[in-house]
N, C-alpha and C. Protein backbone atom coordinates (compact mmCIF):
# COMPACT_ATOMS: atom_id res chain seq x y z
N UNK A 1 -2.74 3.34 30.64
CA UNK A 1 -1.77 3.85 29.70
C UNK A 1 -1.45 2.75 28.67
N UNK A 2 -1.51 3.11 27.66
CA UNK A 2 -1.19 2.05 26.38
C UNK A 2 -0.08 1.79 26.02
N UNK A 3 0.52 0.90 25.49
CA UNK A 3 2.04 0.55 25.40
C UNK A 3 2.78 1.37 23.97
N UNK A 4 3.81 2.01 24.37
CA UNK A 4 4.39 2.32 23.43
C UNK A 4 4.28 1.94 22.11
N UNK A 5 4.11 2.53 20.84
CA UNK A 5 3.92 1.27 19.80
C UNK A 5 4.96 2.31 18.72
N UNK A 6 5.44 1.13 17.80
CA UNK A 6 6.78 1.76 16.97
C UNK A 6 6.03 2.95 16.11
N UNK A 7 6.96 3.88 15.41
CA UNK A 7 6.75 5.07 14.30
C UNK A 7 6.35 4.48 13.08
N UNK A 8 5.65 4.74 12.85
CA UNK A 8 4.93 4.20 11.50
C UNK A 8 5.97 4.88 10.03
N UNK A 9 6.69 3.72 9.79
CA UNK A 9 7.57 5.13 8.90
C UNK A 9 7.76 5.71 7.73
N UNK A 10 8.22 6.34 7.37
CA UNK A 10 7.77 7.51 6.38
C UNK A 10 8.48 6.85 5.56
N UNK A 11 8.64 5.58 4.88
CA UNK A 11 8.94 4.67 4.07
C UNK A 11 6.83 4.73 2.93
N UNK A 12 6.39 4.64 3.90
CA UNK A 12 5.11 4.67 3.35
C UNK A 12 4.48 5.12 2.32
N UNK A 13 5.33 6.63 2.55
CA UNK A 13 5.28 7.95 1.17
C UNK A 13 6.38 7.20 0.14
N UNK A 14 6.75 6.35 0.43
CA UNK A 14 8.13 5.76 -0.84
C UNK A 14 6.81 5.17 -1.54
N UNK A 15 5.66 4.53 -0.95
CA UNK A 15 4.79 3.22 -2.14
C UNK A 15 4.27 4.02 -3.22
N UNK A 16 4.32 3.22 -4.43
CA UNK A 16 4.10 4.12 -5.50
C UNK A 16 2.18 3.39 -5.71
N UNK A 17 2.03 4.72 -5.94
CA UNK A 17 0.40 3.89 -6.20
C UNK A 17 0.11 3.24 -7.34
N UNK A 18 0.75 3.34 -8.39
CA UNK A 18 0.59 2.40 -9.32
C UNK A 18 1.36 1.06 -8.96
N UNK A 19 2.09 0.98 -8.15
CA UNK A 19 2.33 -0.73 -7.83
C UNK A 19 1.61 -0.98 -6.75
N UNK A 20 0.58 -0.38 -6.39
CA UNK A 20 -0.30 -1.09 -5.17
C UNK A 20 -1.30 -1.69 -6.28
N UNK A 21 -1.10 -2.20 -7.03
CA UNK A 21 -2.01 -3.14 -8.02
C UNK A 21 -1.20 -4.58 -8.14
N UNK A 22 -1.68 -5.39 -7.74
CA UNK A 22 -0.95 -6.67 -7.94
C UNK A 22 -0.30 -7.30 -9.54
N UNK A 23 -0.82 -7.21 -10.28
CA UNK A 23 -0.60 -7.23 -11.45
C UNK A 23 0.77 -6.67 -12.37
N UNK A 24 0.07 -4.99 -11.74
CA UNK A 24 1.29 -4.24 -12.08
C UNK A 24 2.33 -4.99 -11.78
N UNK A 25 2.78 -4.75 -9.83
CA UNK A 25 3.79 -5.12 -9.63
C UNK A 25 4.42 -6.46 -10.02
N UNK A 26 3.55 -7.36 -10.37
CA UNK A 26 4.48 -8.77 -10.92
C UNK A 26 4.64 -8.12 -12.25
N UNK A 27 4.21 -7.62 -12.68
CA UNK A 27 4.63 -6.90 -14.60
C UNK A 27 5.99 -6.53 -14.18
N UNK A 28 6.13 -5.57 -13.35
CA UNK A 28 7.29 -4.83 -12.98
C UNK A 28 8.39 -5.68 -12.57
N UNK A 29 8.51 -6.56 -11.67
CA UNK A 29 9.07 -7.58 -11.37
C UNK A 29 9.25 -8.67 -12.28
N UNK A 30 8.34 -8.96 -13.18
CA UNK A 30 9.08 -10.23 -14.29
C UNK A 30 9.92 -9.71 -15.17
N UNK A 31 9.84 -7.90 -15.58
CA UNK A 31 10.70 -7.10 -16.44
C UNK A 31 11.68 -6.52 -15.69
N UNK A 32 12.30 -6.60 -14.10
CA UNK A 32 12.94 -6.24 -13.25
C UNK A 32 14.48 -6.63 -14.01
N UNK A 33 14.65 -7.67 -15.12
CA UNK A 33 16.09 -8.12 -15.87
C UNK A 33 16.76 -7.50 -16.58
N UNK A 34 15.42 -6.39 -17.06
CA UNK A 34 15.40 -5.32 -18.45
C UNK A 34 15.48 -6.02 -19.87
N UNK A 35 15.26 -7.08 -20.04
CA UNK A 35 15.22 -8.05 -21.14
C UNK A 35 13.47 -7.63 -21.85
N UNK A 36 13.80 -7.38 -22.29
CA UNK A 36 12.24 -7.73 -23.64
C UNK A 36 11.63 -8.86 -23.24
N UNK A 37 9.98 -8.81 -23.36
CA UNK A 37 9.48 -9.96 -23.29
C UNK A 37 7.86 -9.60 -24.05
N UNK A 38 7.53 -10.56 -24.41
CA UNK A 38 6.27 -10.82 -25.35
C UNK A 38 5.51 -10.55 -24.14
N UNK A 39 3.94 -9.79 -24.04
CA UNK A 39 3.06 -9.47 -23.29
C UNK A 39 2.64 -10.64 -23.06
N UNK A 40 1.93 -11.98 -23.98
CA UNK A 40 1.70 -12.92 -23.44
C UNK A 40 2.29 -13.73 -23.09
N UNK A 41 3.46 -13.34 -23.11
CA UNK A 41 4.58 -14.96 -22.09
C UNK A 41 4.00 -14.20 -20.67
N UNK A 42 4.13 -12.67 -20.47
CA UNK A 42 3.74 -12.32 -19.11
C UNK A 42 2.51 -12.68 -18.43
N UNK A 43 1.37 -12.64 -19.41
CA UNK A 43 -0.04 -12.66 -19.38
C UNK A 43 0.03 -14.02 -18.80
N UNK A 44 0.78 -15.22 -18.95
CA UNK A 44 0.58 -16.54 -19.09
C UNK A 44 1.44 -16.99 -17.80
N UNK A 45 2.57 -16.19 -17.65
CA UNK A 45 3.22 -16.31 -16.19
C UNK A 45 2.28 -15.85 -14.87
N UNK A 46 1.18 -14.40 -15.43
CA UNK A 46 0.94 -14.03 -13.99
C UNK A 46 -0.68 -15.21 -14.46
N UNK A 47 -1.01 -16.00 -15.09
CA UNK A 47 -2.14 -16.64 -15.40
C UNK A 47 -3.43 -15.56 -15.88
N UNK A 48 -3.57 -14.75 -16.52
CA UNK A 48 -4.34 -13.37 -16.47
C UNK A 48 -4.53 -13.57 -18.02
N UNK A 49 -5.76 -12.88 -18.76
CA UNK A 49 -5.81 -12.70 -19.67
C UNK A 49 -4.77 -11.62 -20.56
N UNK A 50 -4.35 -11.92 -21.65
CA UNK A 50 -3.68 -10.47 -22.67
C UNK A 50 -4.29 -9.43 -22.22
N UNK A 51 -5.50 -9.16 -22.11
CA UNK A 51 -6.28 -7.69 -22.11
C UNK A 51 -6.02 -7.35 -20.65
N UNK A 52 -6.12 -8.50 -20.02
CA UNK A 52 -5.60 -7.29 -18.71
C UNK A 52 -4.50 -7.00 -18.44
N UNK A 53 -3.26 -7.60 -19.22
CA UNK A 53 -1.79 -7.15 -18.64
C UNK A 53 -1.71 -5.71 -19.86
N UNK A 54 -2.61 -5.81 -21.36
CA UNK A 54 -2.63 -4.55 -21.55
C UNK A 54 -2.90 -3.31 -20.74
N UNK A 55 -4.22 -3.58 -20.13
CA UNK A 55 -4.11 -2.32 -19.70
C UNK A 55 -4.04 -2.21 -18.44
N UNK A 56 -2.82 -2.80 -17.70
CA UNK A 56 -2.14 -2.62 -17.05
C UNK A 56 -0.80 -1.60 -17.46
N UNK A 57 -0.49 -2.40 -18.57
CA UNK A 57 0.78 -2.15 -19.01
C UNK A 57 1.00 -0.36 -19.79
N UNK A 58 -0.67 0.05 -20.01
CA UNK A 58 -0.92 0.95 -20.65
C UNK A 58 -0.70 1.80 -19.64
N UNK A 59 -1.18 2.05 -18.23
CA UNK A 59 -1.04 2.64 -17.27
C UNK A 59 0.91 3.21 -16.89
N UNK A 60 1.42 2.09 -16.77
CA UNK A 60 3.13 1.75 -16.60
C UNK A 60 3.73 2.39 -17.56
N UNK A 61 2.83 2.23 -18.91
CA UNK A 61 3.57 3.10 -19.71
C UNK A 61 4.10 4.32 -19.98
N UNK A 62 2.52 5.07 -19.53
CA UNK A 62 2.17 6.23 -19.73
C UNK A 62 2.68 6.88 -18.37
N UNK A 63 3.62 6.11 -17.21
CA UNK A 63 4.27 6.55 -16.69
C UNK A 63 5.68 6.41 -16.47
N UNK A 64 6.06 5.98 -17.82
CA UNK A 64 7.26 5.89 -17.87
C UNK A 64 8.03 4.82 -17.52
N UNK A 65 7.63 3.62 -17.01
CA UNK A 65 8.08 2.85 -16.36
C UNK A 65 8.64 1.60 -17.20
N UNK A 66 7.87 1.73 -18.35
CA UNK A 66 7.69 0.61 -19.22
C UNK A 66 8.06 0.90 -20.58
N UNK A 67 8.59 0.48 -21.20
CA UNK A 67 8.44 0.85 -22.99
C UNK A 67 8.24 -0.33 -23.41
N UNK A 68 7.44 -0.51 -24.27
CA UNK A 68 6.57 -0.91 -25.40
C UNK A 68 7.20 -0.50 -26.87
N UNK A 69 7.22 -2.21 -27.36
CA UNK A 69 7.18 -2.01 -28.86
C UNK A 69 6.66 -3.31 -29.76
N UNK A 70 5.19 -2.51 -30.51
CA UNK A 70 4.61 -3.29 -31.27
C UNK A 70 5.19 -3.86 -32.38
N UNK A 71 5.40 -4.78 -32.91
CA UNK A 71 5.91 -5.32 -34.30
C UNK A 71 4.80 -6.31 -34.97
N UNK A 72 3.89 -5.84 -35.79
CA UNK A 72 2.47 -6.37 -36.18
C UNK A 72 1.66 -7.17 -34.76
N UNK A 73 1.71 -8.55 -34.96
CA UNK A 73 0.85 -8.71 -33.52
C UNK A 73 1.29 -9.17 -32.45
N UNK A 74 2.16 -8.71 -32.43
CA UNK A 74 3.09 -9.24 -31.14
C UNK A 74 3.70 -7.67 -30.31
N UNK A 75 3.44 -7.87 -28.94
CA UNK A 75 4.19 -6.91 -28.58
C UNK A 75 5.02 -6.88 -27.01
N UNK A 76 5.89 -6.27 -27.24
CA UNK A 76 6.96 -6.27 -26.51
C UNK A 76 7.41 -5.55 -25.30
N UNK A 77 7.57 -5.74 -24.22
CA UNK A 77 7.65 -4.88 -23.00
C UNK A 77 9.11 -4.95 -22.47
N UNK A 78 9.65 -3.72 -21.83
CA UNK A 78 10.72 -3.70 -21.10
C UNK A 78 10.51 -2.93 -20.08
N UNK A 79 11.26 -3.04 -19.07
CA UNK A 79 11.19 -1.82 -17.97
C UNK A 79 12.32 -1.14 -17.96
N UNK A 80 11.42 0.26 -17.94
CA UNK A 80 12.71 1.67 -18.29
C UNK A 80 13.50 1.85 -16.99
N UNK A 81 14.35 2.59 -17.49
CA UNK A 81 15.57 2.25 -15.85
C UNK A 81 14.84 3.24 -14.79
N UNK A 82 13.97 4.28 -15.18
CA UNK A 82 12.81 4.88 -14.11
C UNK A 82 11.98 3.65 -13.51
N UNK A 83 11.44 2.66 -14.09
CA UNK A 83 10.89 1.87 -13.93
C UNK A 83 11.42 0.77 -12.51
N UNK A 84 12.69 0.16 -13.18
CA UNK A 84 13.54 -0.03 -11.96
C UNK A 84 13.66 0.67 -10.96
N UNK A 85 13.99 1.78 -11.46
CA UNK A 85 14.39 2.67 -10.04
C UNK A 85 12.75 2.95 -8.93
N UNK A 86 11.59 3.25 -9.43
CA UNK A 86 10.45 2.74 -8.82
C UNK A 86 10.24 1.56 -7.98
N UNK A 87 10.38 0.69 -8.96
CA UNK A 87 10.25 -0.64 -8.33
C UNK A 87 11.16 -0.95 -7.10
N UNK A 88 12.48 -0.14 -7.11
CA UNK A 88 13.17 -0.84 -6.29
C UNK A 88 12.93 0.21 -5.20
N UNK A 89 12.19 1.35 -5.02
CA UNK A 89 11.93 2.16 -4.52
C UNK A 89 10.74 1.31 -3.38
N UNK A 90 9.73 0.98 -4.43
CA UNK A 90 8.16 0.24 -3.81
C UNK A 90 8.87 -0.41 -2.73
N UNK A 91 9.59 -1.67 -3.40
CA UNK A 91 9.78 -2.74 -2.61
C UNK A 91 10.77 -2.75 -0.94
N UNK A 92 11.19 -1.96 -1.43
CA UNK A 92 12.07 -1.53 -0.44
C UNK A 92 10.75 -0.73 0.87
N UNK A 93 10.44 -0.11 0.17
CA UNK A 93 9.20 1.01 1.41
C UNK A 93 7.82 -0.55 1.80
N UNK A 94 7.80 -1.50 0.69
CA UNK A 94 7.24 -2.44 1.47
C UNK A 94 7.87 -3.56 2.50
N UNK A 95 9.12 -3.56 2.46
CA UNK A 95 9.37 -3.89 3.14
C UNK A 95 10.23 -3.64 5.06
N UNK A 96 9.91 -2.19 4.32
CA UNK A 96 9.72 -1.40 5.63
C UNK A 96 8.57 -1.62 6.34
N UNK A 97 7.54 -1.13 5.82
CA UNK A 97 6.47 -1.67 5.86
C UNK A 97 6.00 -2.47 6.67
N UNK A 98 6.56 -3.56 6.35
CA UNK A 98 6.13 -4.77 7.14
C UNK A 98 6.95 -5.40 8.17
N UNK A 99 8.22 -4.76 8.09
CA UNK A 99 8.89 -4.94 9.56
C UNK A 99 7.97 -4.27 10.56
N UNK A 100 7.37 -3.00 10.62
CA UNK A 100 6.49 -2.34 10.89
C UNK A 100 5.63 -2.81 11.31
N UNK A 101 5.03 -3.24 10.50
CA UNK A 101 3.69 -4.44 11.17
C UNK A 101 3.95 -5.52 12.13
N UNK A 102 5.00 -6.08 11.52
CA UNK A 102 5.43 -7.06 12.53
C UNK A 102 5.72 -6.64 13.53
N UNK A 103 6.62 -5.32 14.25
CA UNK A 103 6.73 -4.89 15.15
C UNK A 103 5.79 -4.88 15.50
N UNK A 104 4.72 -4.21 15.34
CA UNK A 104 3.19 -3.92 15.56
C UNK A 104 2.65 -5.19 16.03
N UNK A 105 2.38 -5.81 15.79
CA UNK A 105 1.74 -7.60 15.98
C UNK A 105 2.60 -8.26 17.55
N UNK A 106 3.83 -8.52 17.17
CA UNK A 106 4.65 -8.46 18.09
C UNK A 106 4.70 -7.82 19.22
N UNK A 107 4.81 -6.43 19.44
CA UNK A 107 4.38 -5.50 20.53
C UNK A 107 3.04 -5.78 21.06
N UNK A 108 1.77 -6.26 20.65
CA UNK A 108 0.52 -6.42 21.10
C UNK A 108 -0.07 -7.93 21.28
N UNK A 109 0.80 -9.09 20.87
CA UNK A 109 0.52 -10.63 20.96
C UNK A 109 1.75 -11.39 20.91
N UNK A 110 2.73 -10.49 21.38
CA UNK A 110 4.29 -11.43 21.71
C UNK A 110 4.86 -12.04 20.18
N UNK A 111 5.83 -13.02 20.31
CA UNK A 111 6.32 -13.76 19.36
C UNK A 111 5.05 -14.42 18.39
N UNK A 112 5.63 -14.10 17.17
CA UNK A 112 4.46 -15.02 16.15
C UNK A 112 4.74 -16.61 16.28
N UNK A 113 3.30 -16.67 16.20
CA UNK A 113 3.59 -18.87 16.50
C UNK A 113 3.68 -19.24 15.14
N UNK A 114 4.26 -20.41 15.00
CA UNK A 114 3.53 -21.24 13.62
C UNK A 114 2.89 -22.28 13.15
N UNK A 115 2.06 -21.84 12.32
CA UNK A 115 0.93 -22.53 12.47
C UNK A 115 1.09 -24.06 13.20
N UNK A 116 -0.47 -24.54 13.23
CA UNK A 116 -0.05 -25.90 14.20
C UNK A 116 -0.60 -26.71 12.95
């Protein structure tokens, strides 16, 4: 008989699949202030080229999460209060998540060690 193991929980259906992209979610999280910010101060925080936090950002957009505003060559990102409310949605169901796991790990190899 196998040992009881915890409910996997329905926090899971909270992850949004557009923040299971790493990128995204630090986009989402450096605009988490709601302050405006130049695409390449972001591009240059997550170390990533301009073109890929575009079309990242193109994705976020087109779901609402993000607004965008070009002013000749510079352009500008915020996160929409849907956006927040996502994000704080994700993070929260990931960190369900991973109590989860840890239970999981825990239940099958005892206390976690650290490293030696």
């Amino acid at each position: 008989m196998q040992p009881a193991r915890p409910a996997v929980p329905s926090s899971h259906r909270d992850l949004d699949p557009l923040l299971l992209f790493p990128v995204r979610l630090f986009v989402m999280c450096l605009l988490a202030d709601l302050h405006w910010y130049e695409d390449a101060v972001l591009a240059n925080a997550l170390r990533v080229k301009p073109t890929v936090v575009a079309l990242h950002v193109e994705r976020l957009s087109a779901a609402g999460y993000v607004s965008v505003r070009v002013a000749g060559r510079r352009t500008k990102l915020r996160l929409t209060p849907l956006g927040l409310d996502r994000l704080t949605a994700h993070v929260t169901a990931l960190q369900a998540v991973a109590r989860t796991a840890a239970q999981l790990v825990t239940s099958r190899h005892g206390a976690p060690r650290s490293p030696t």
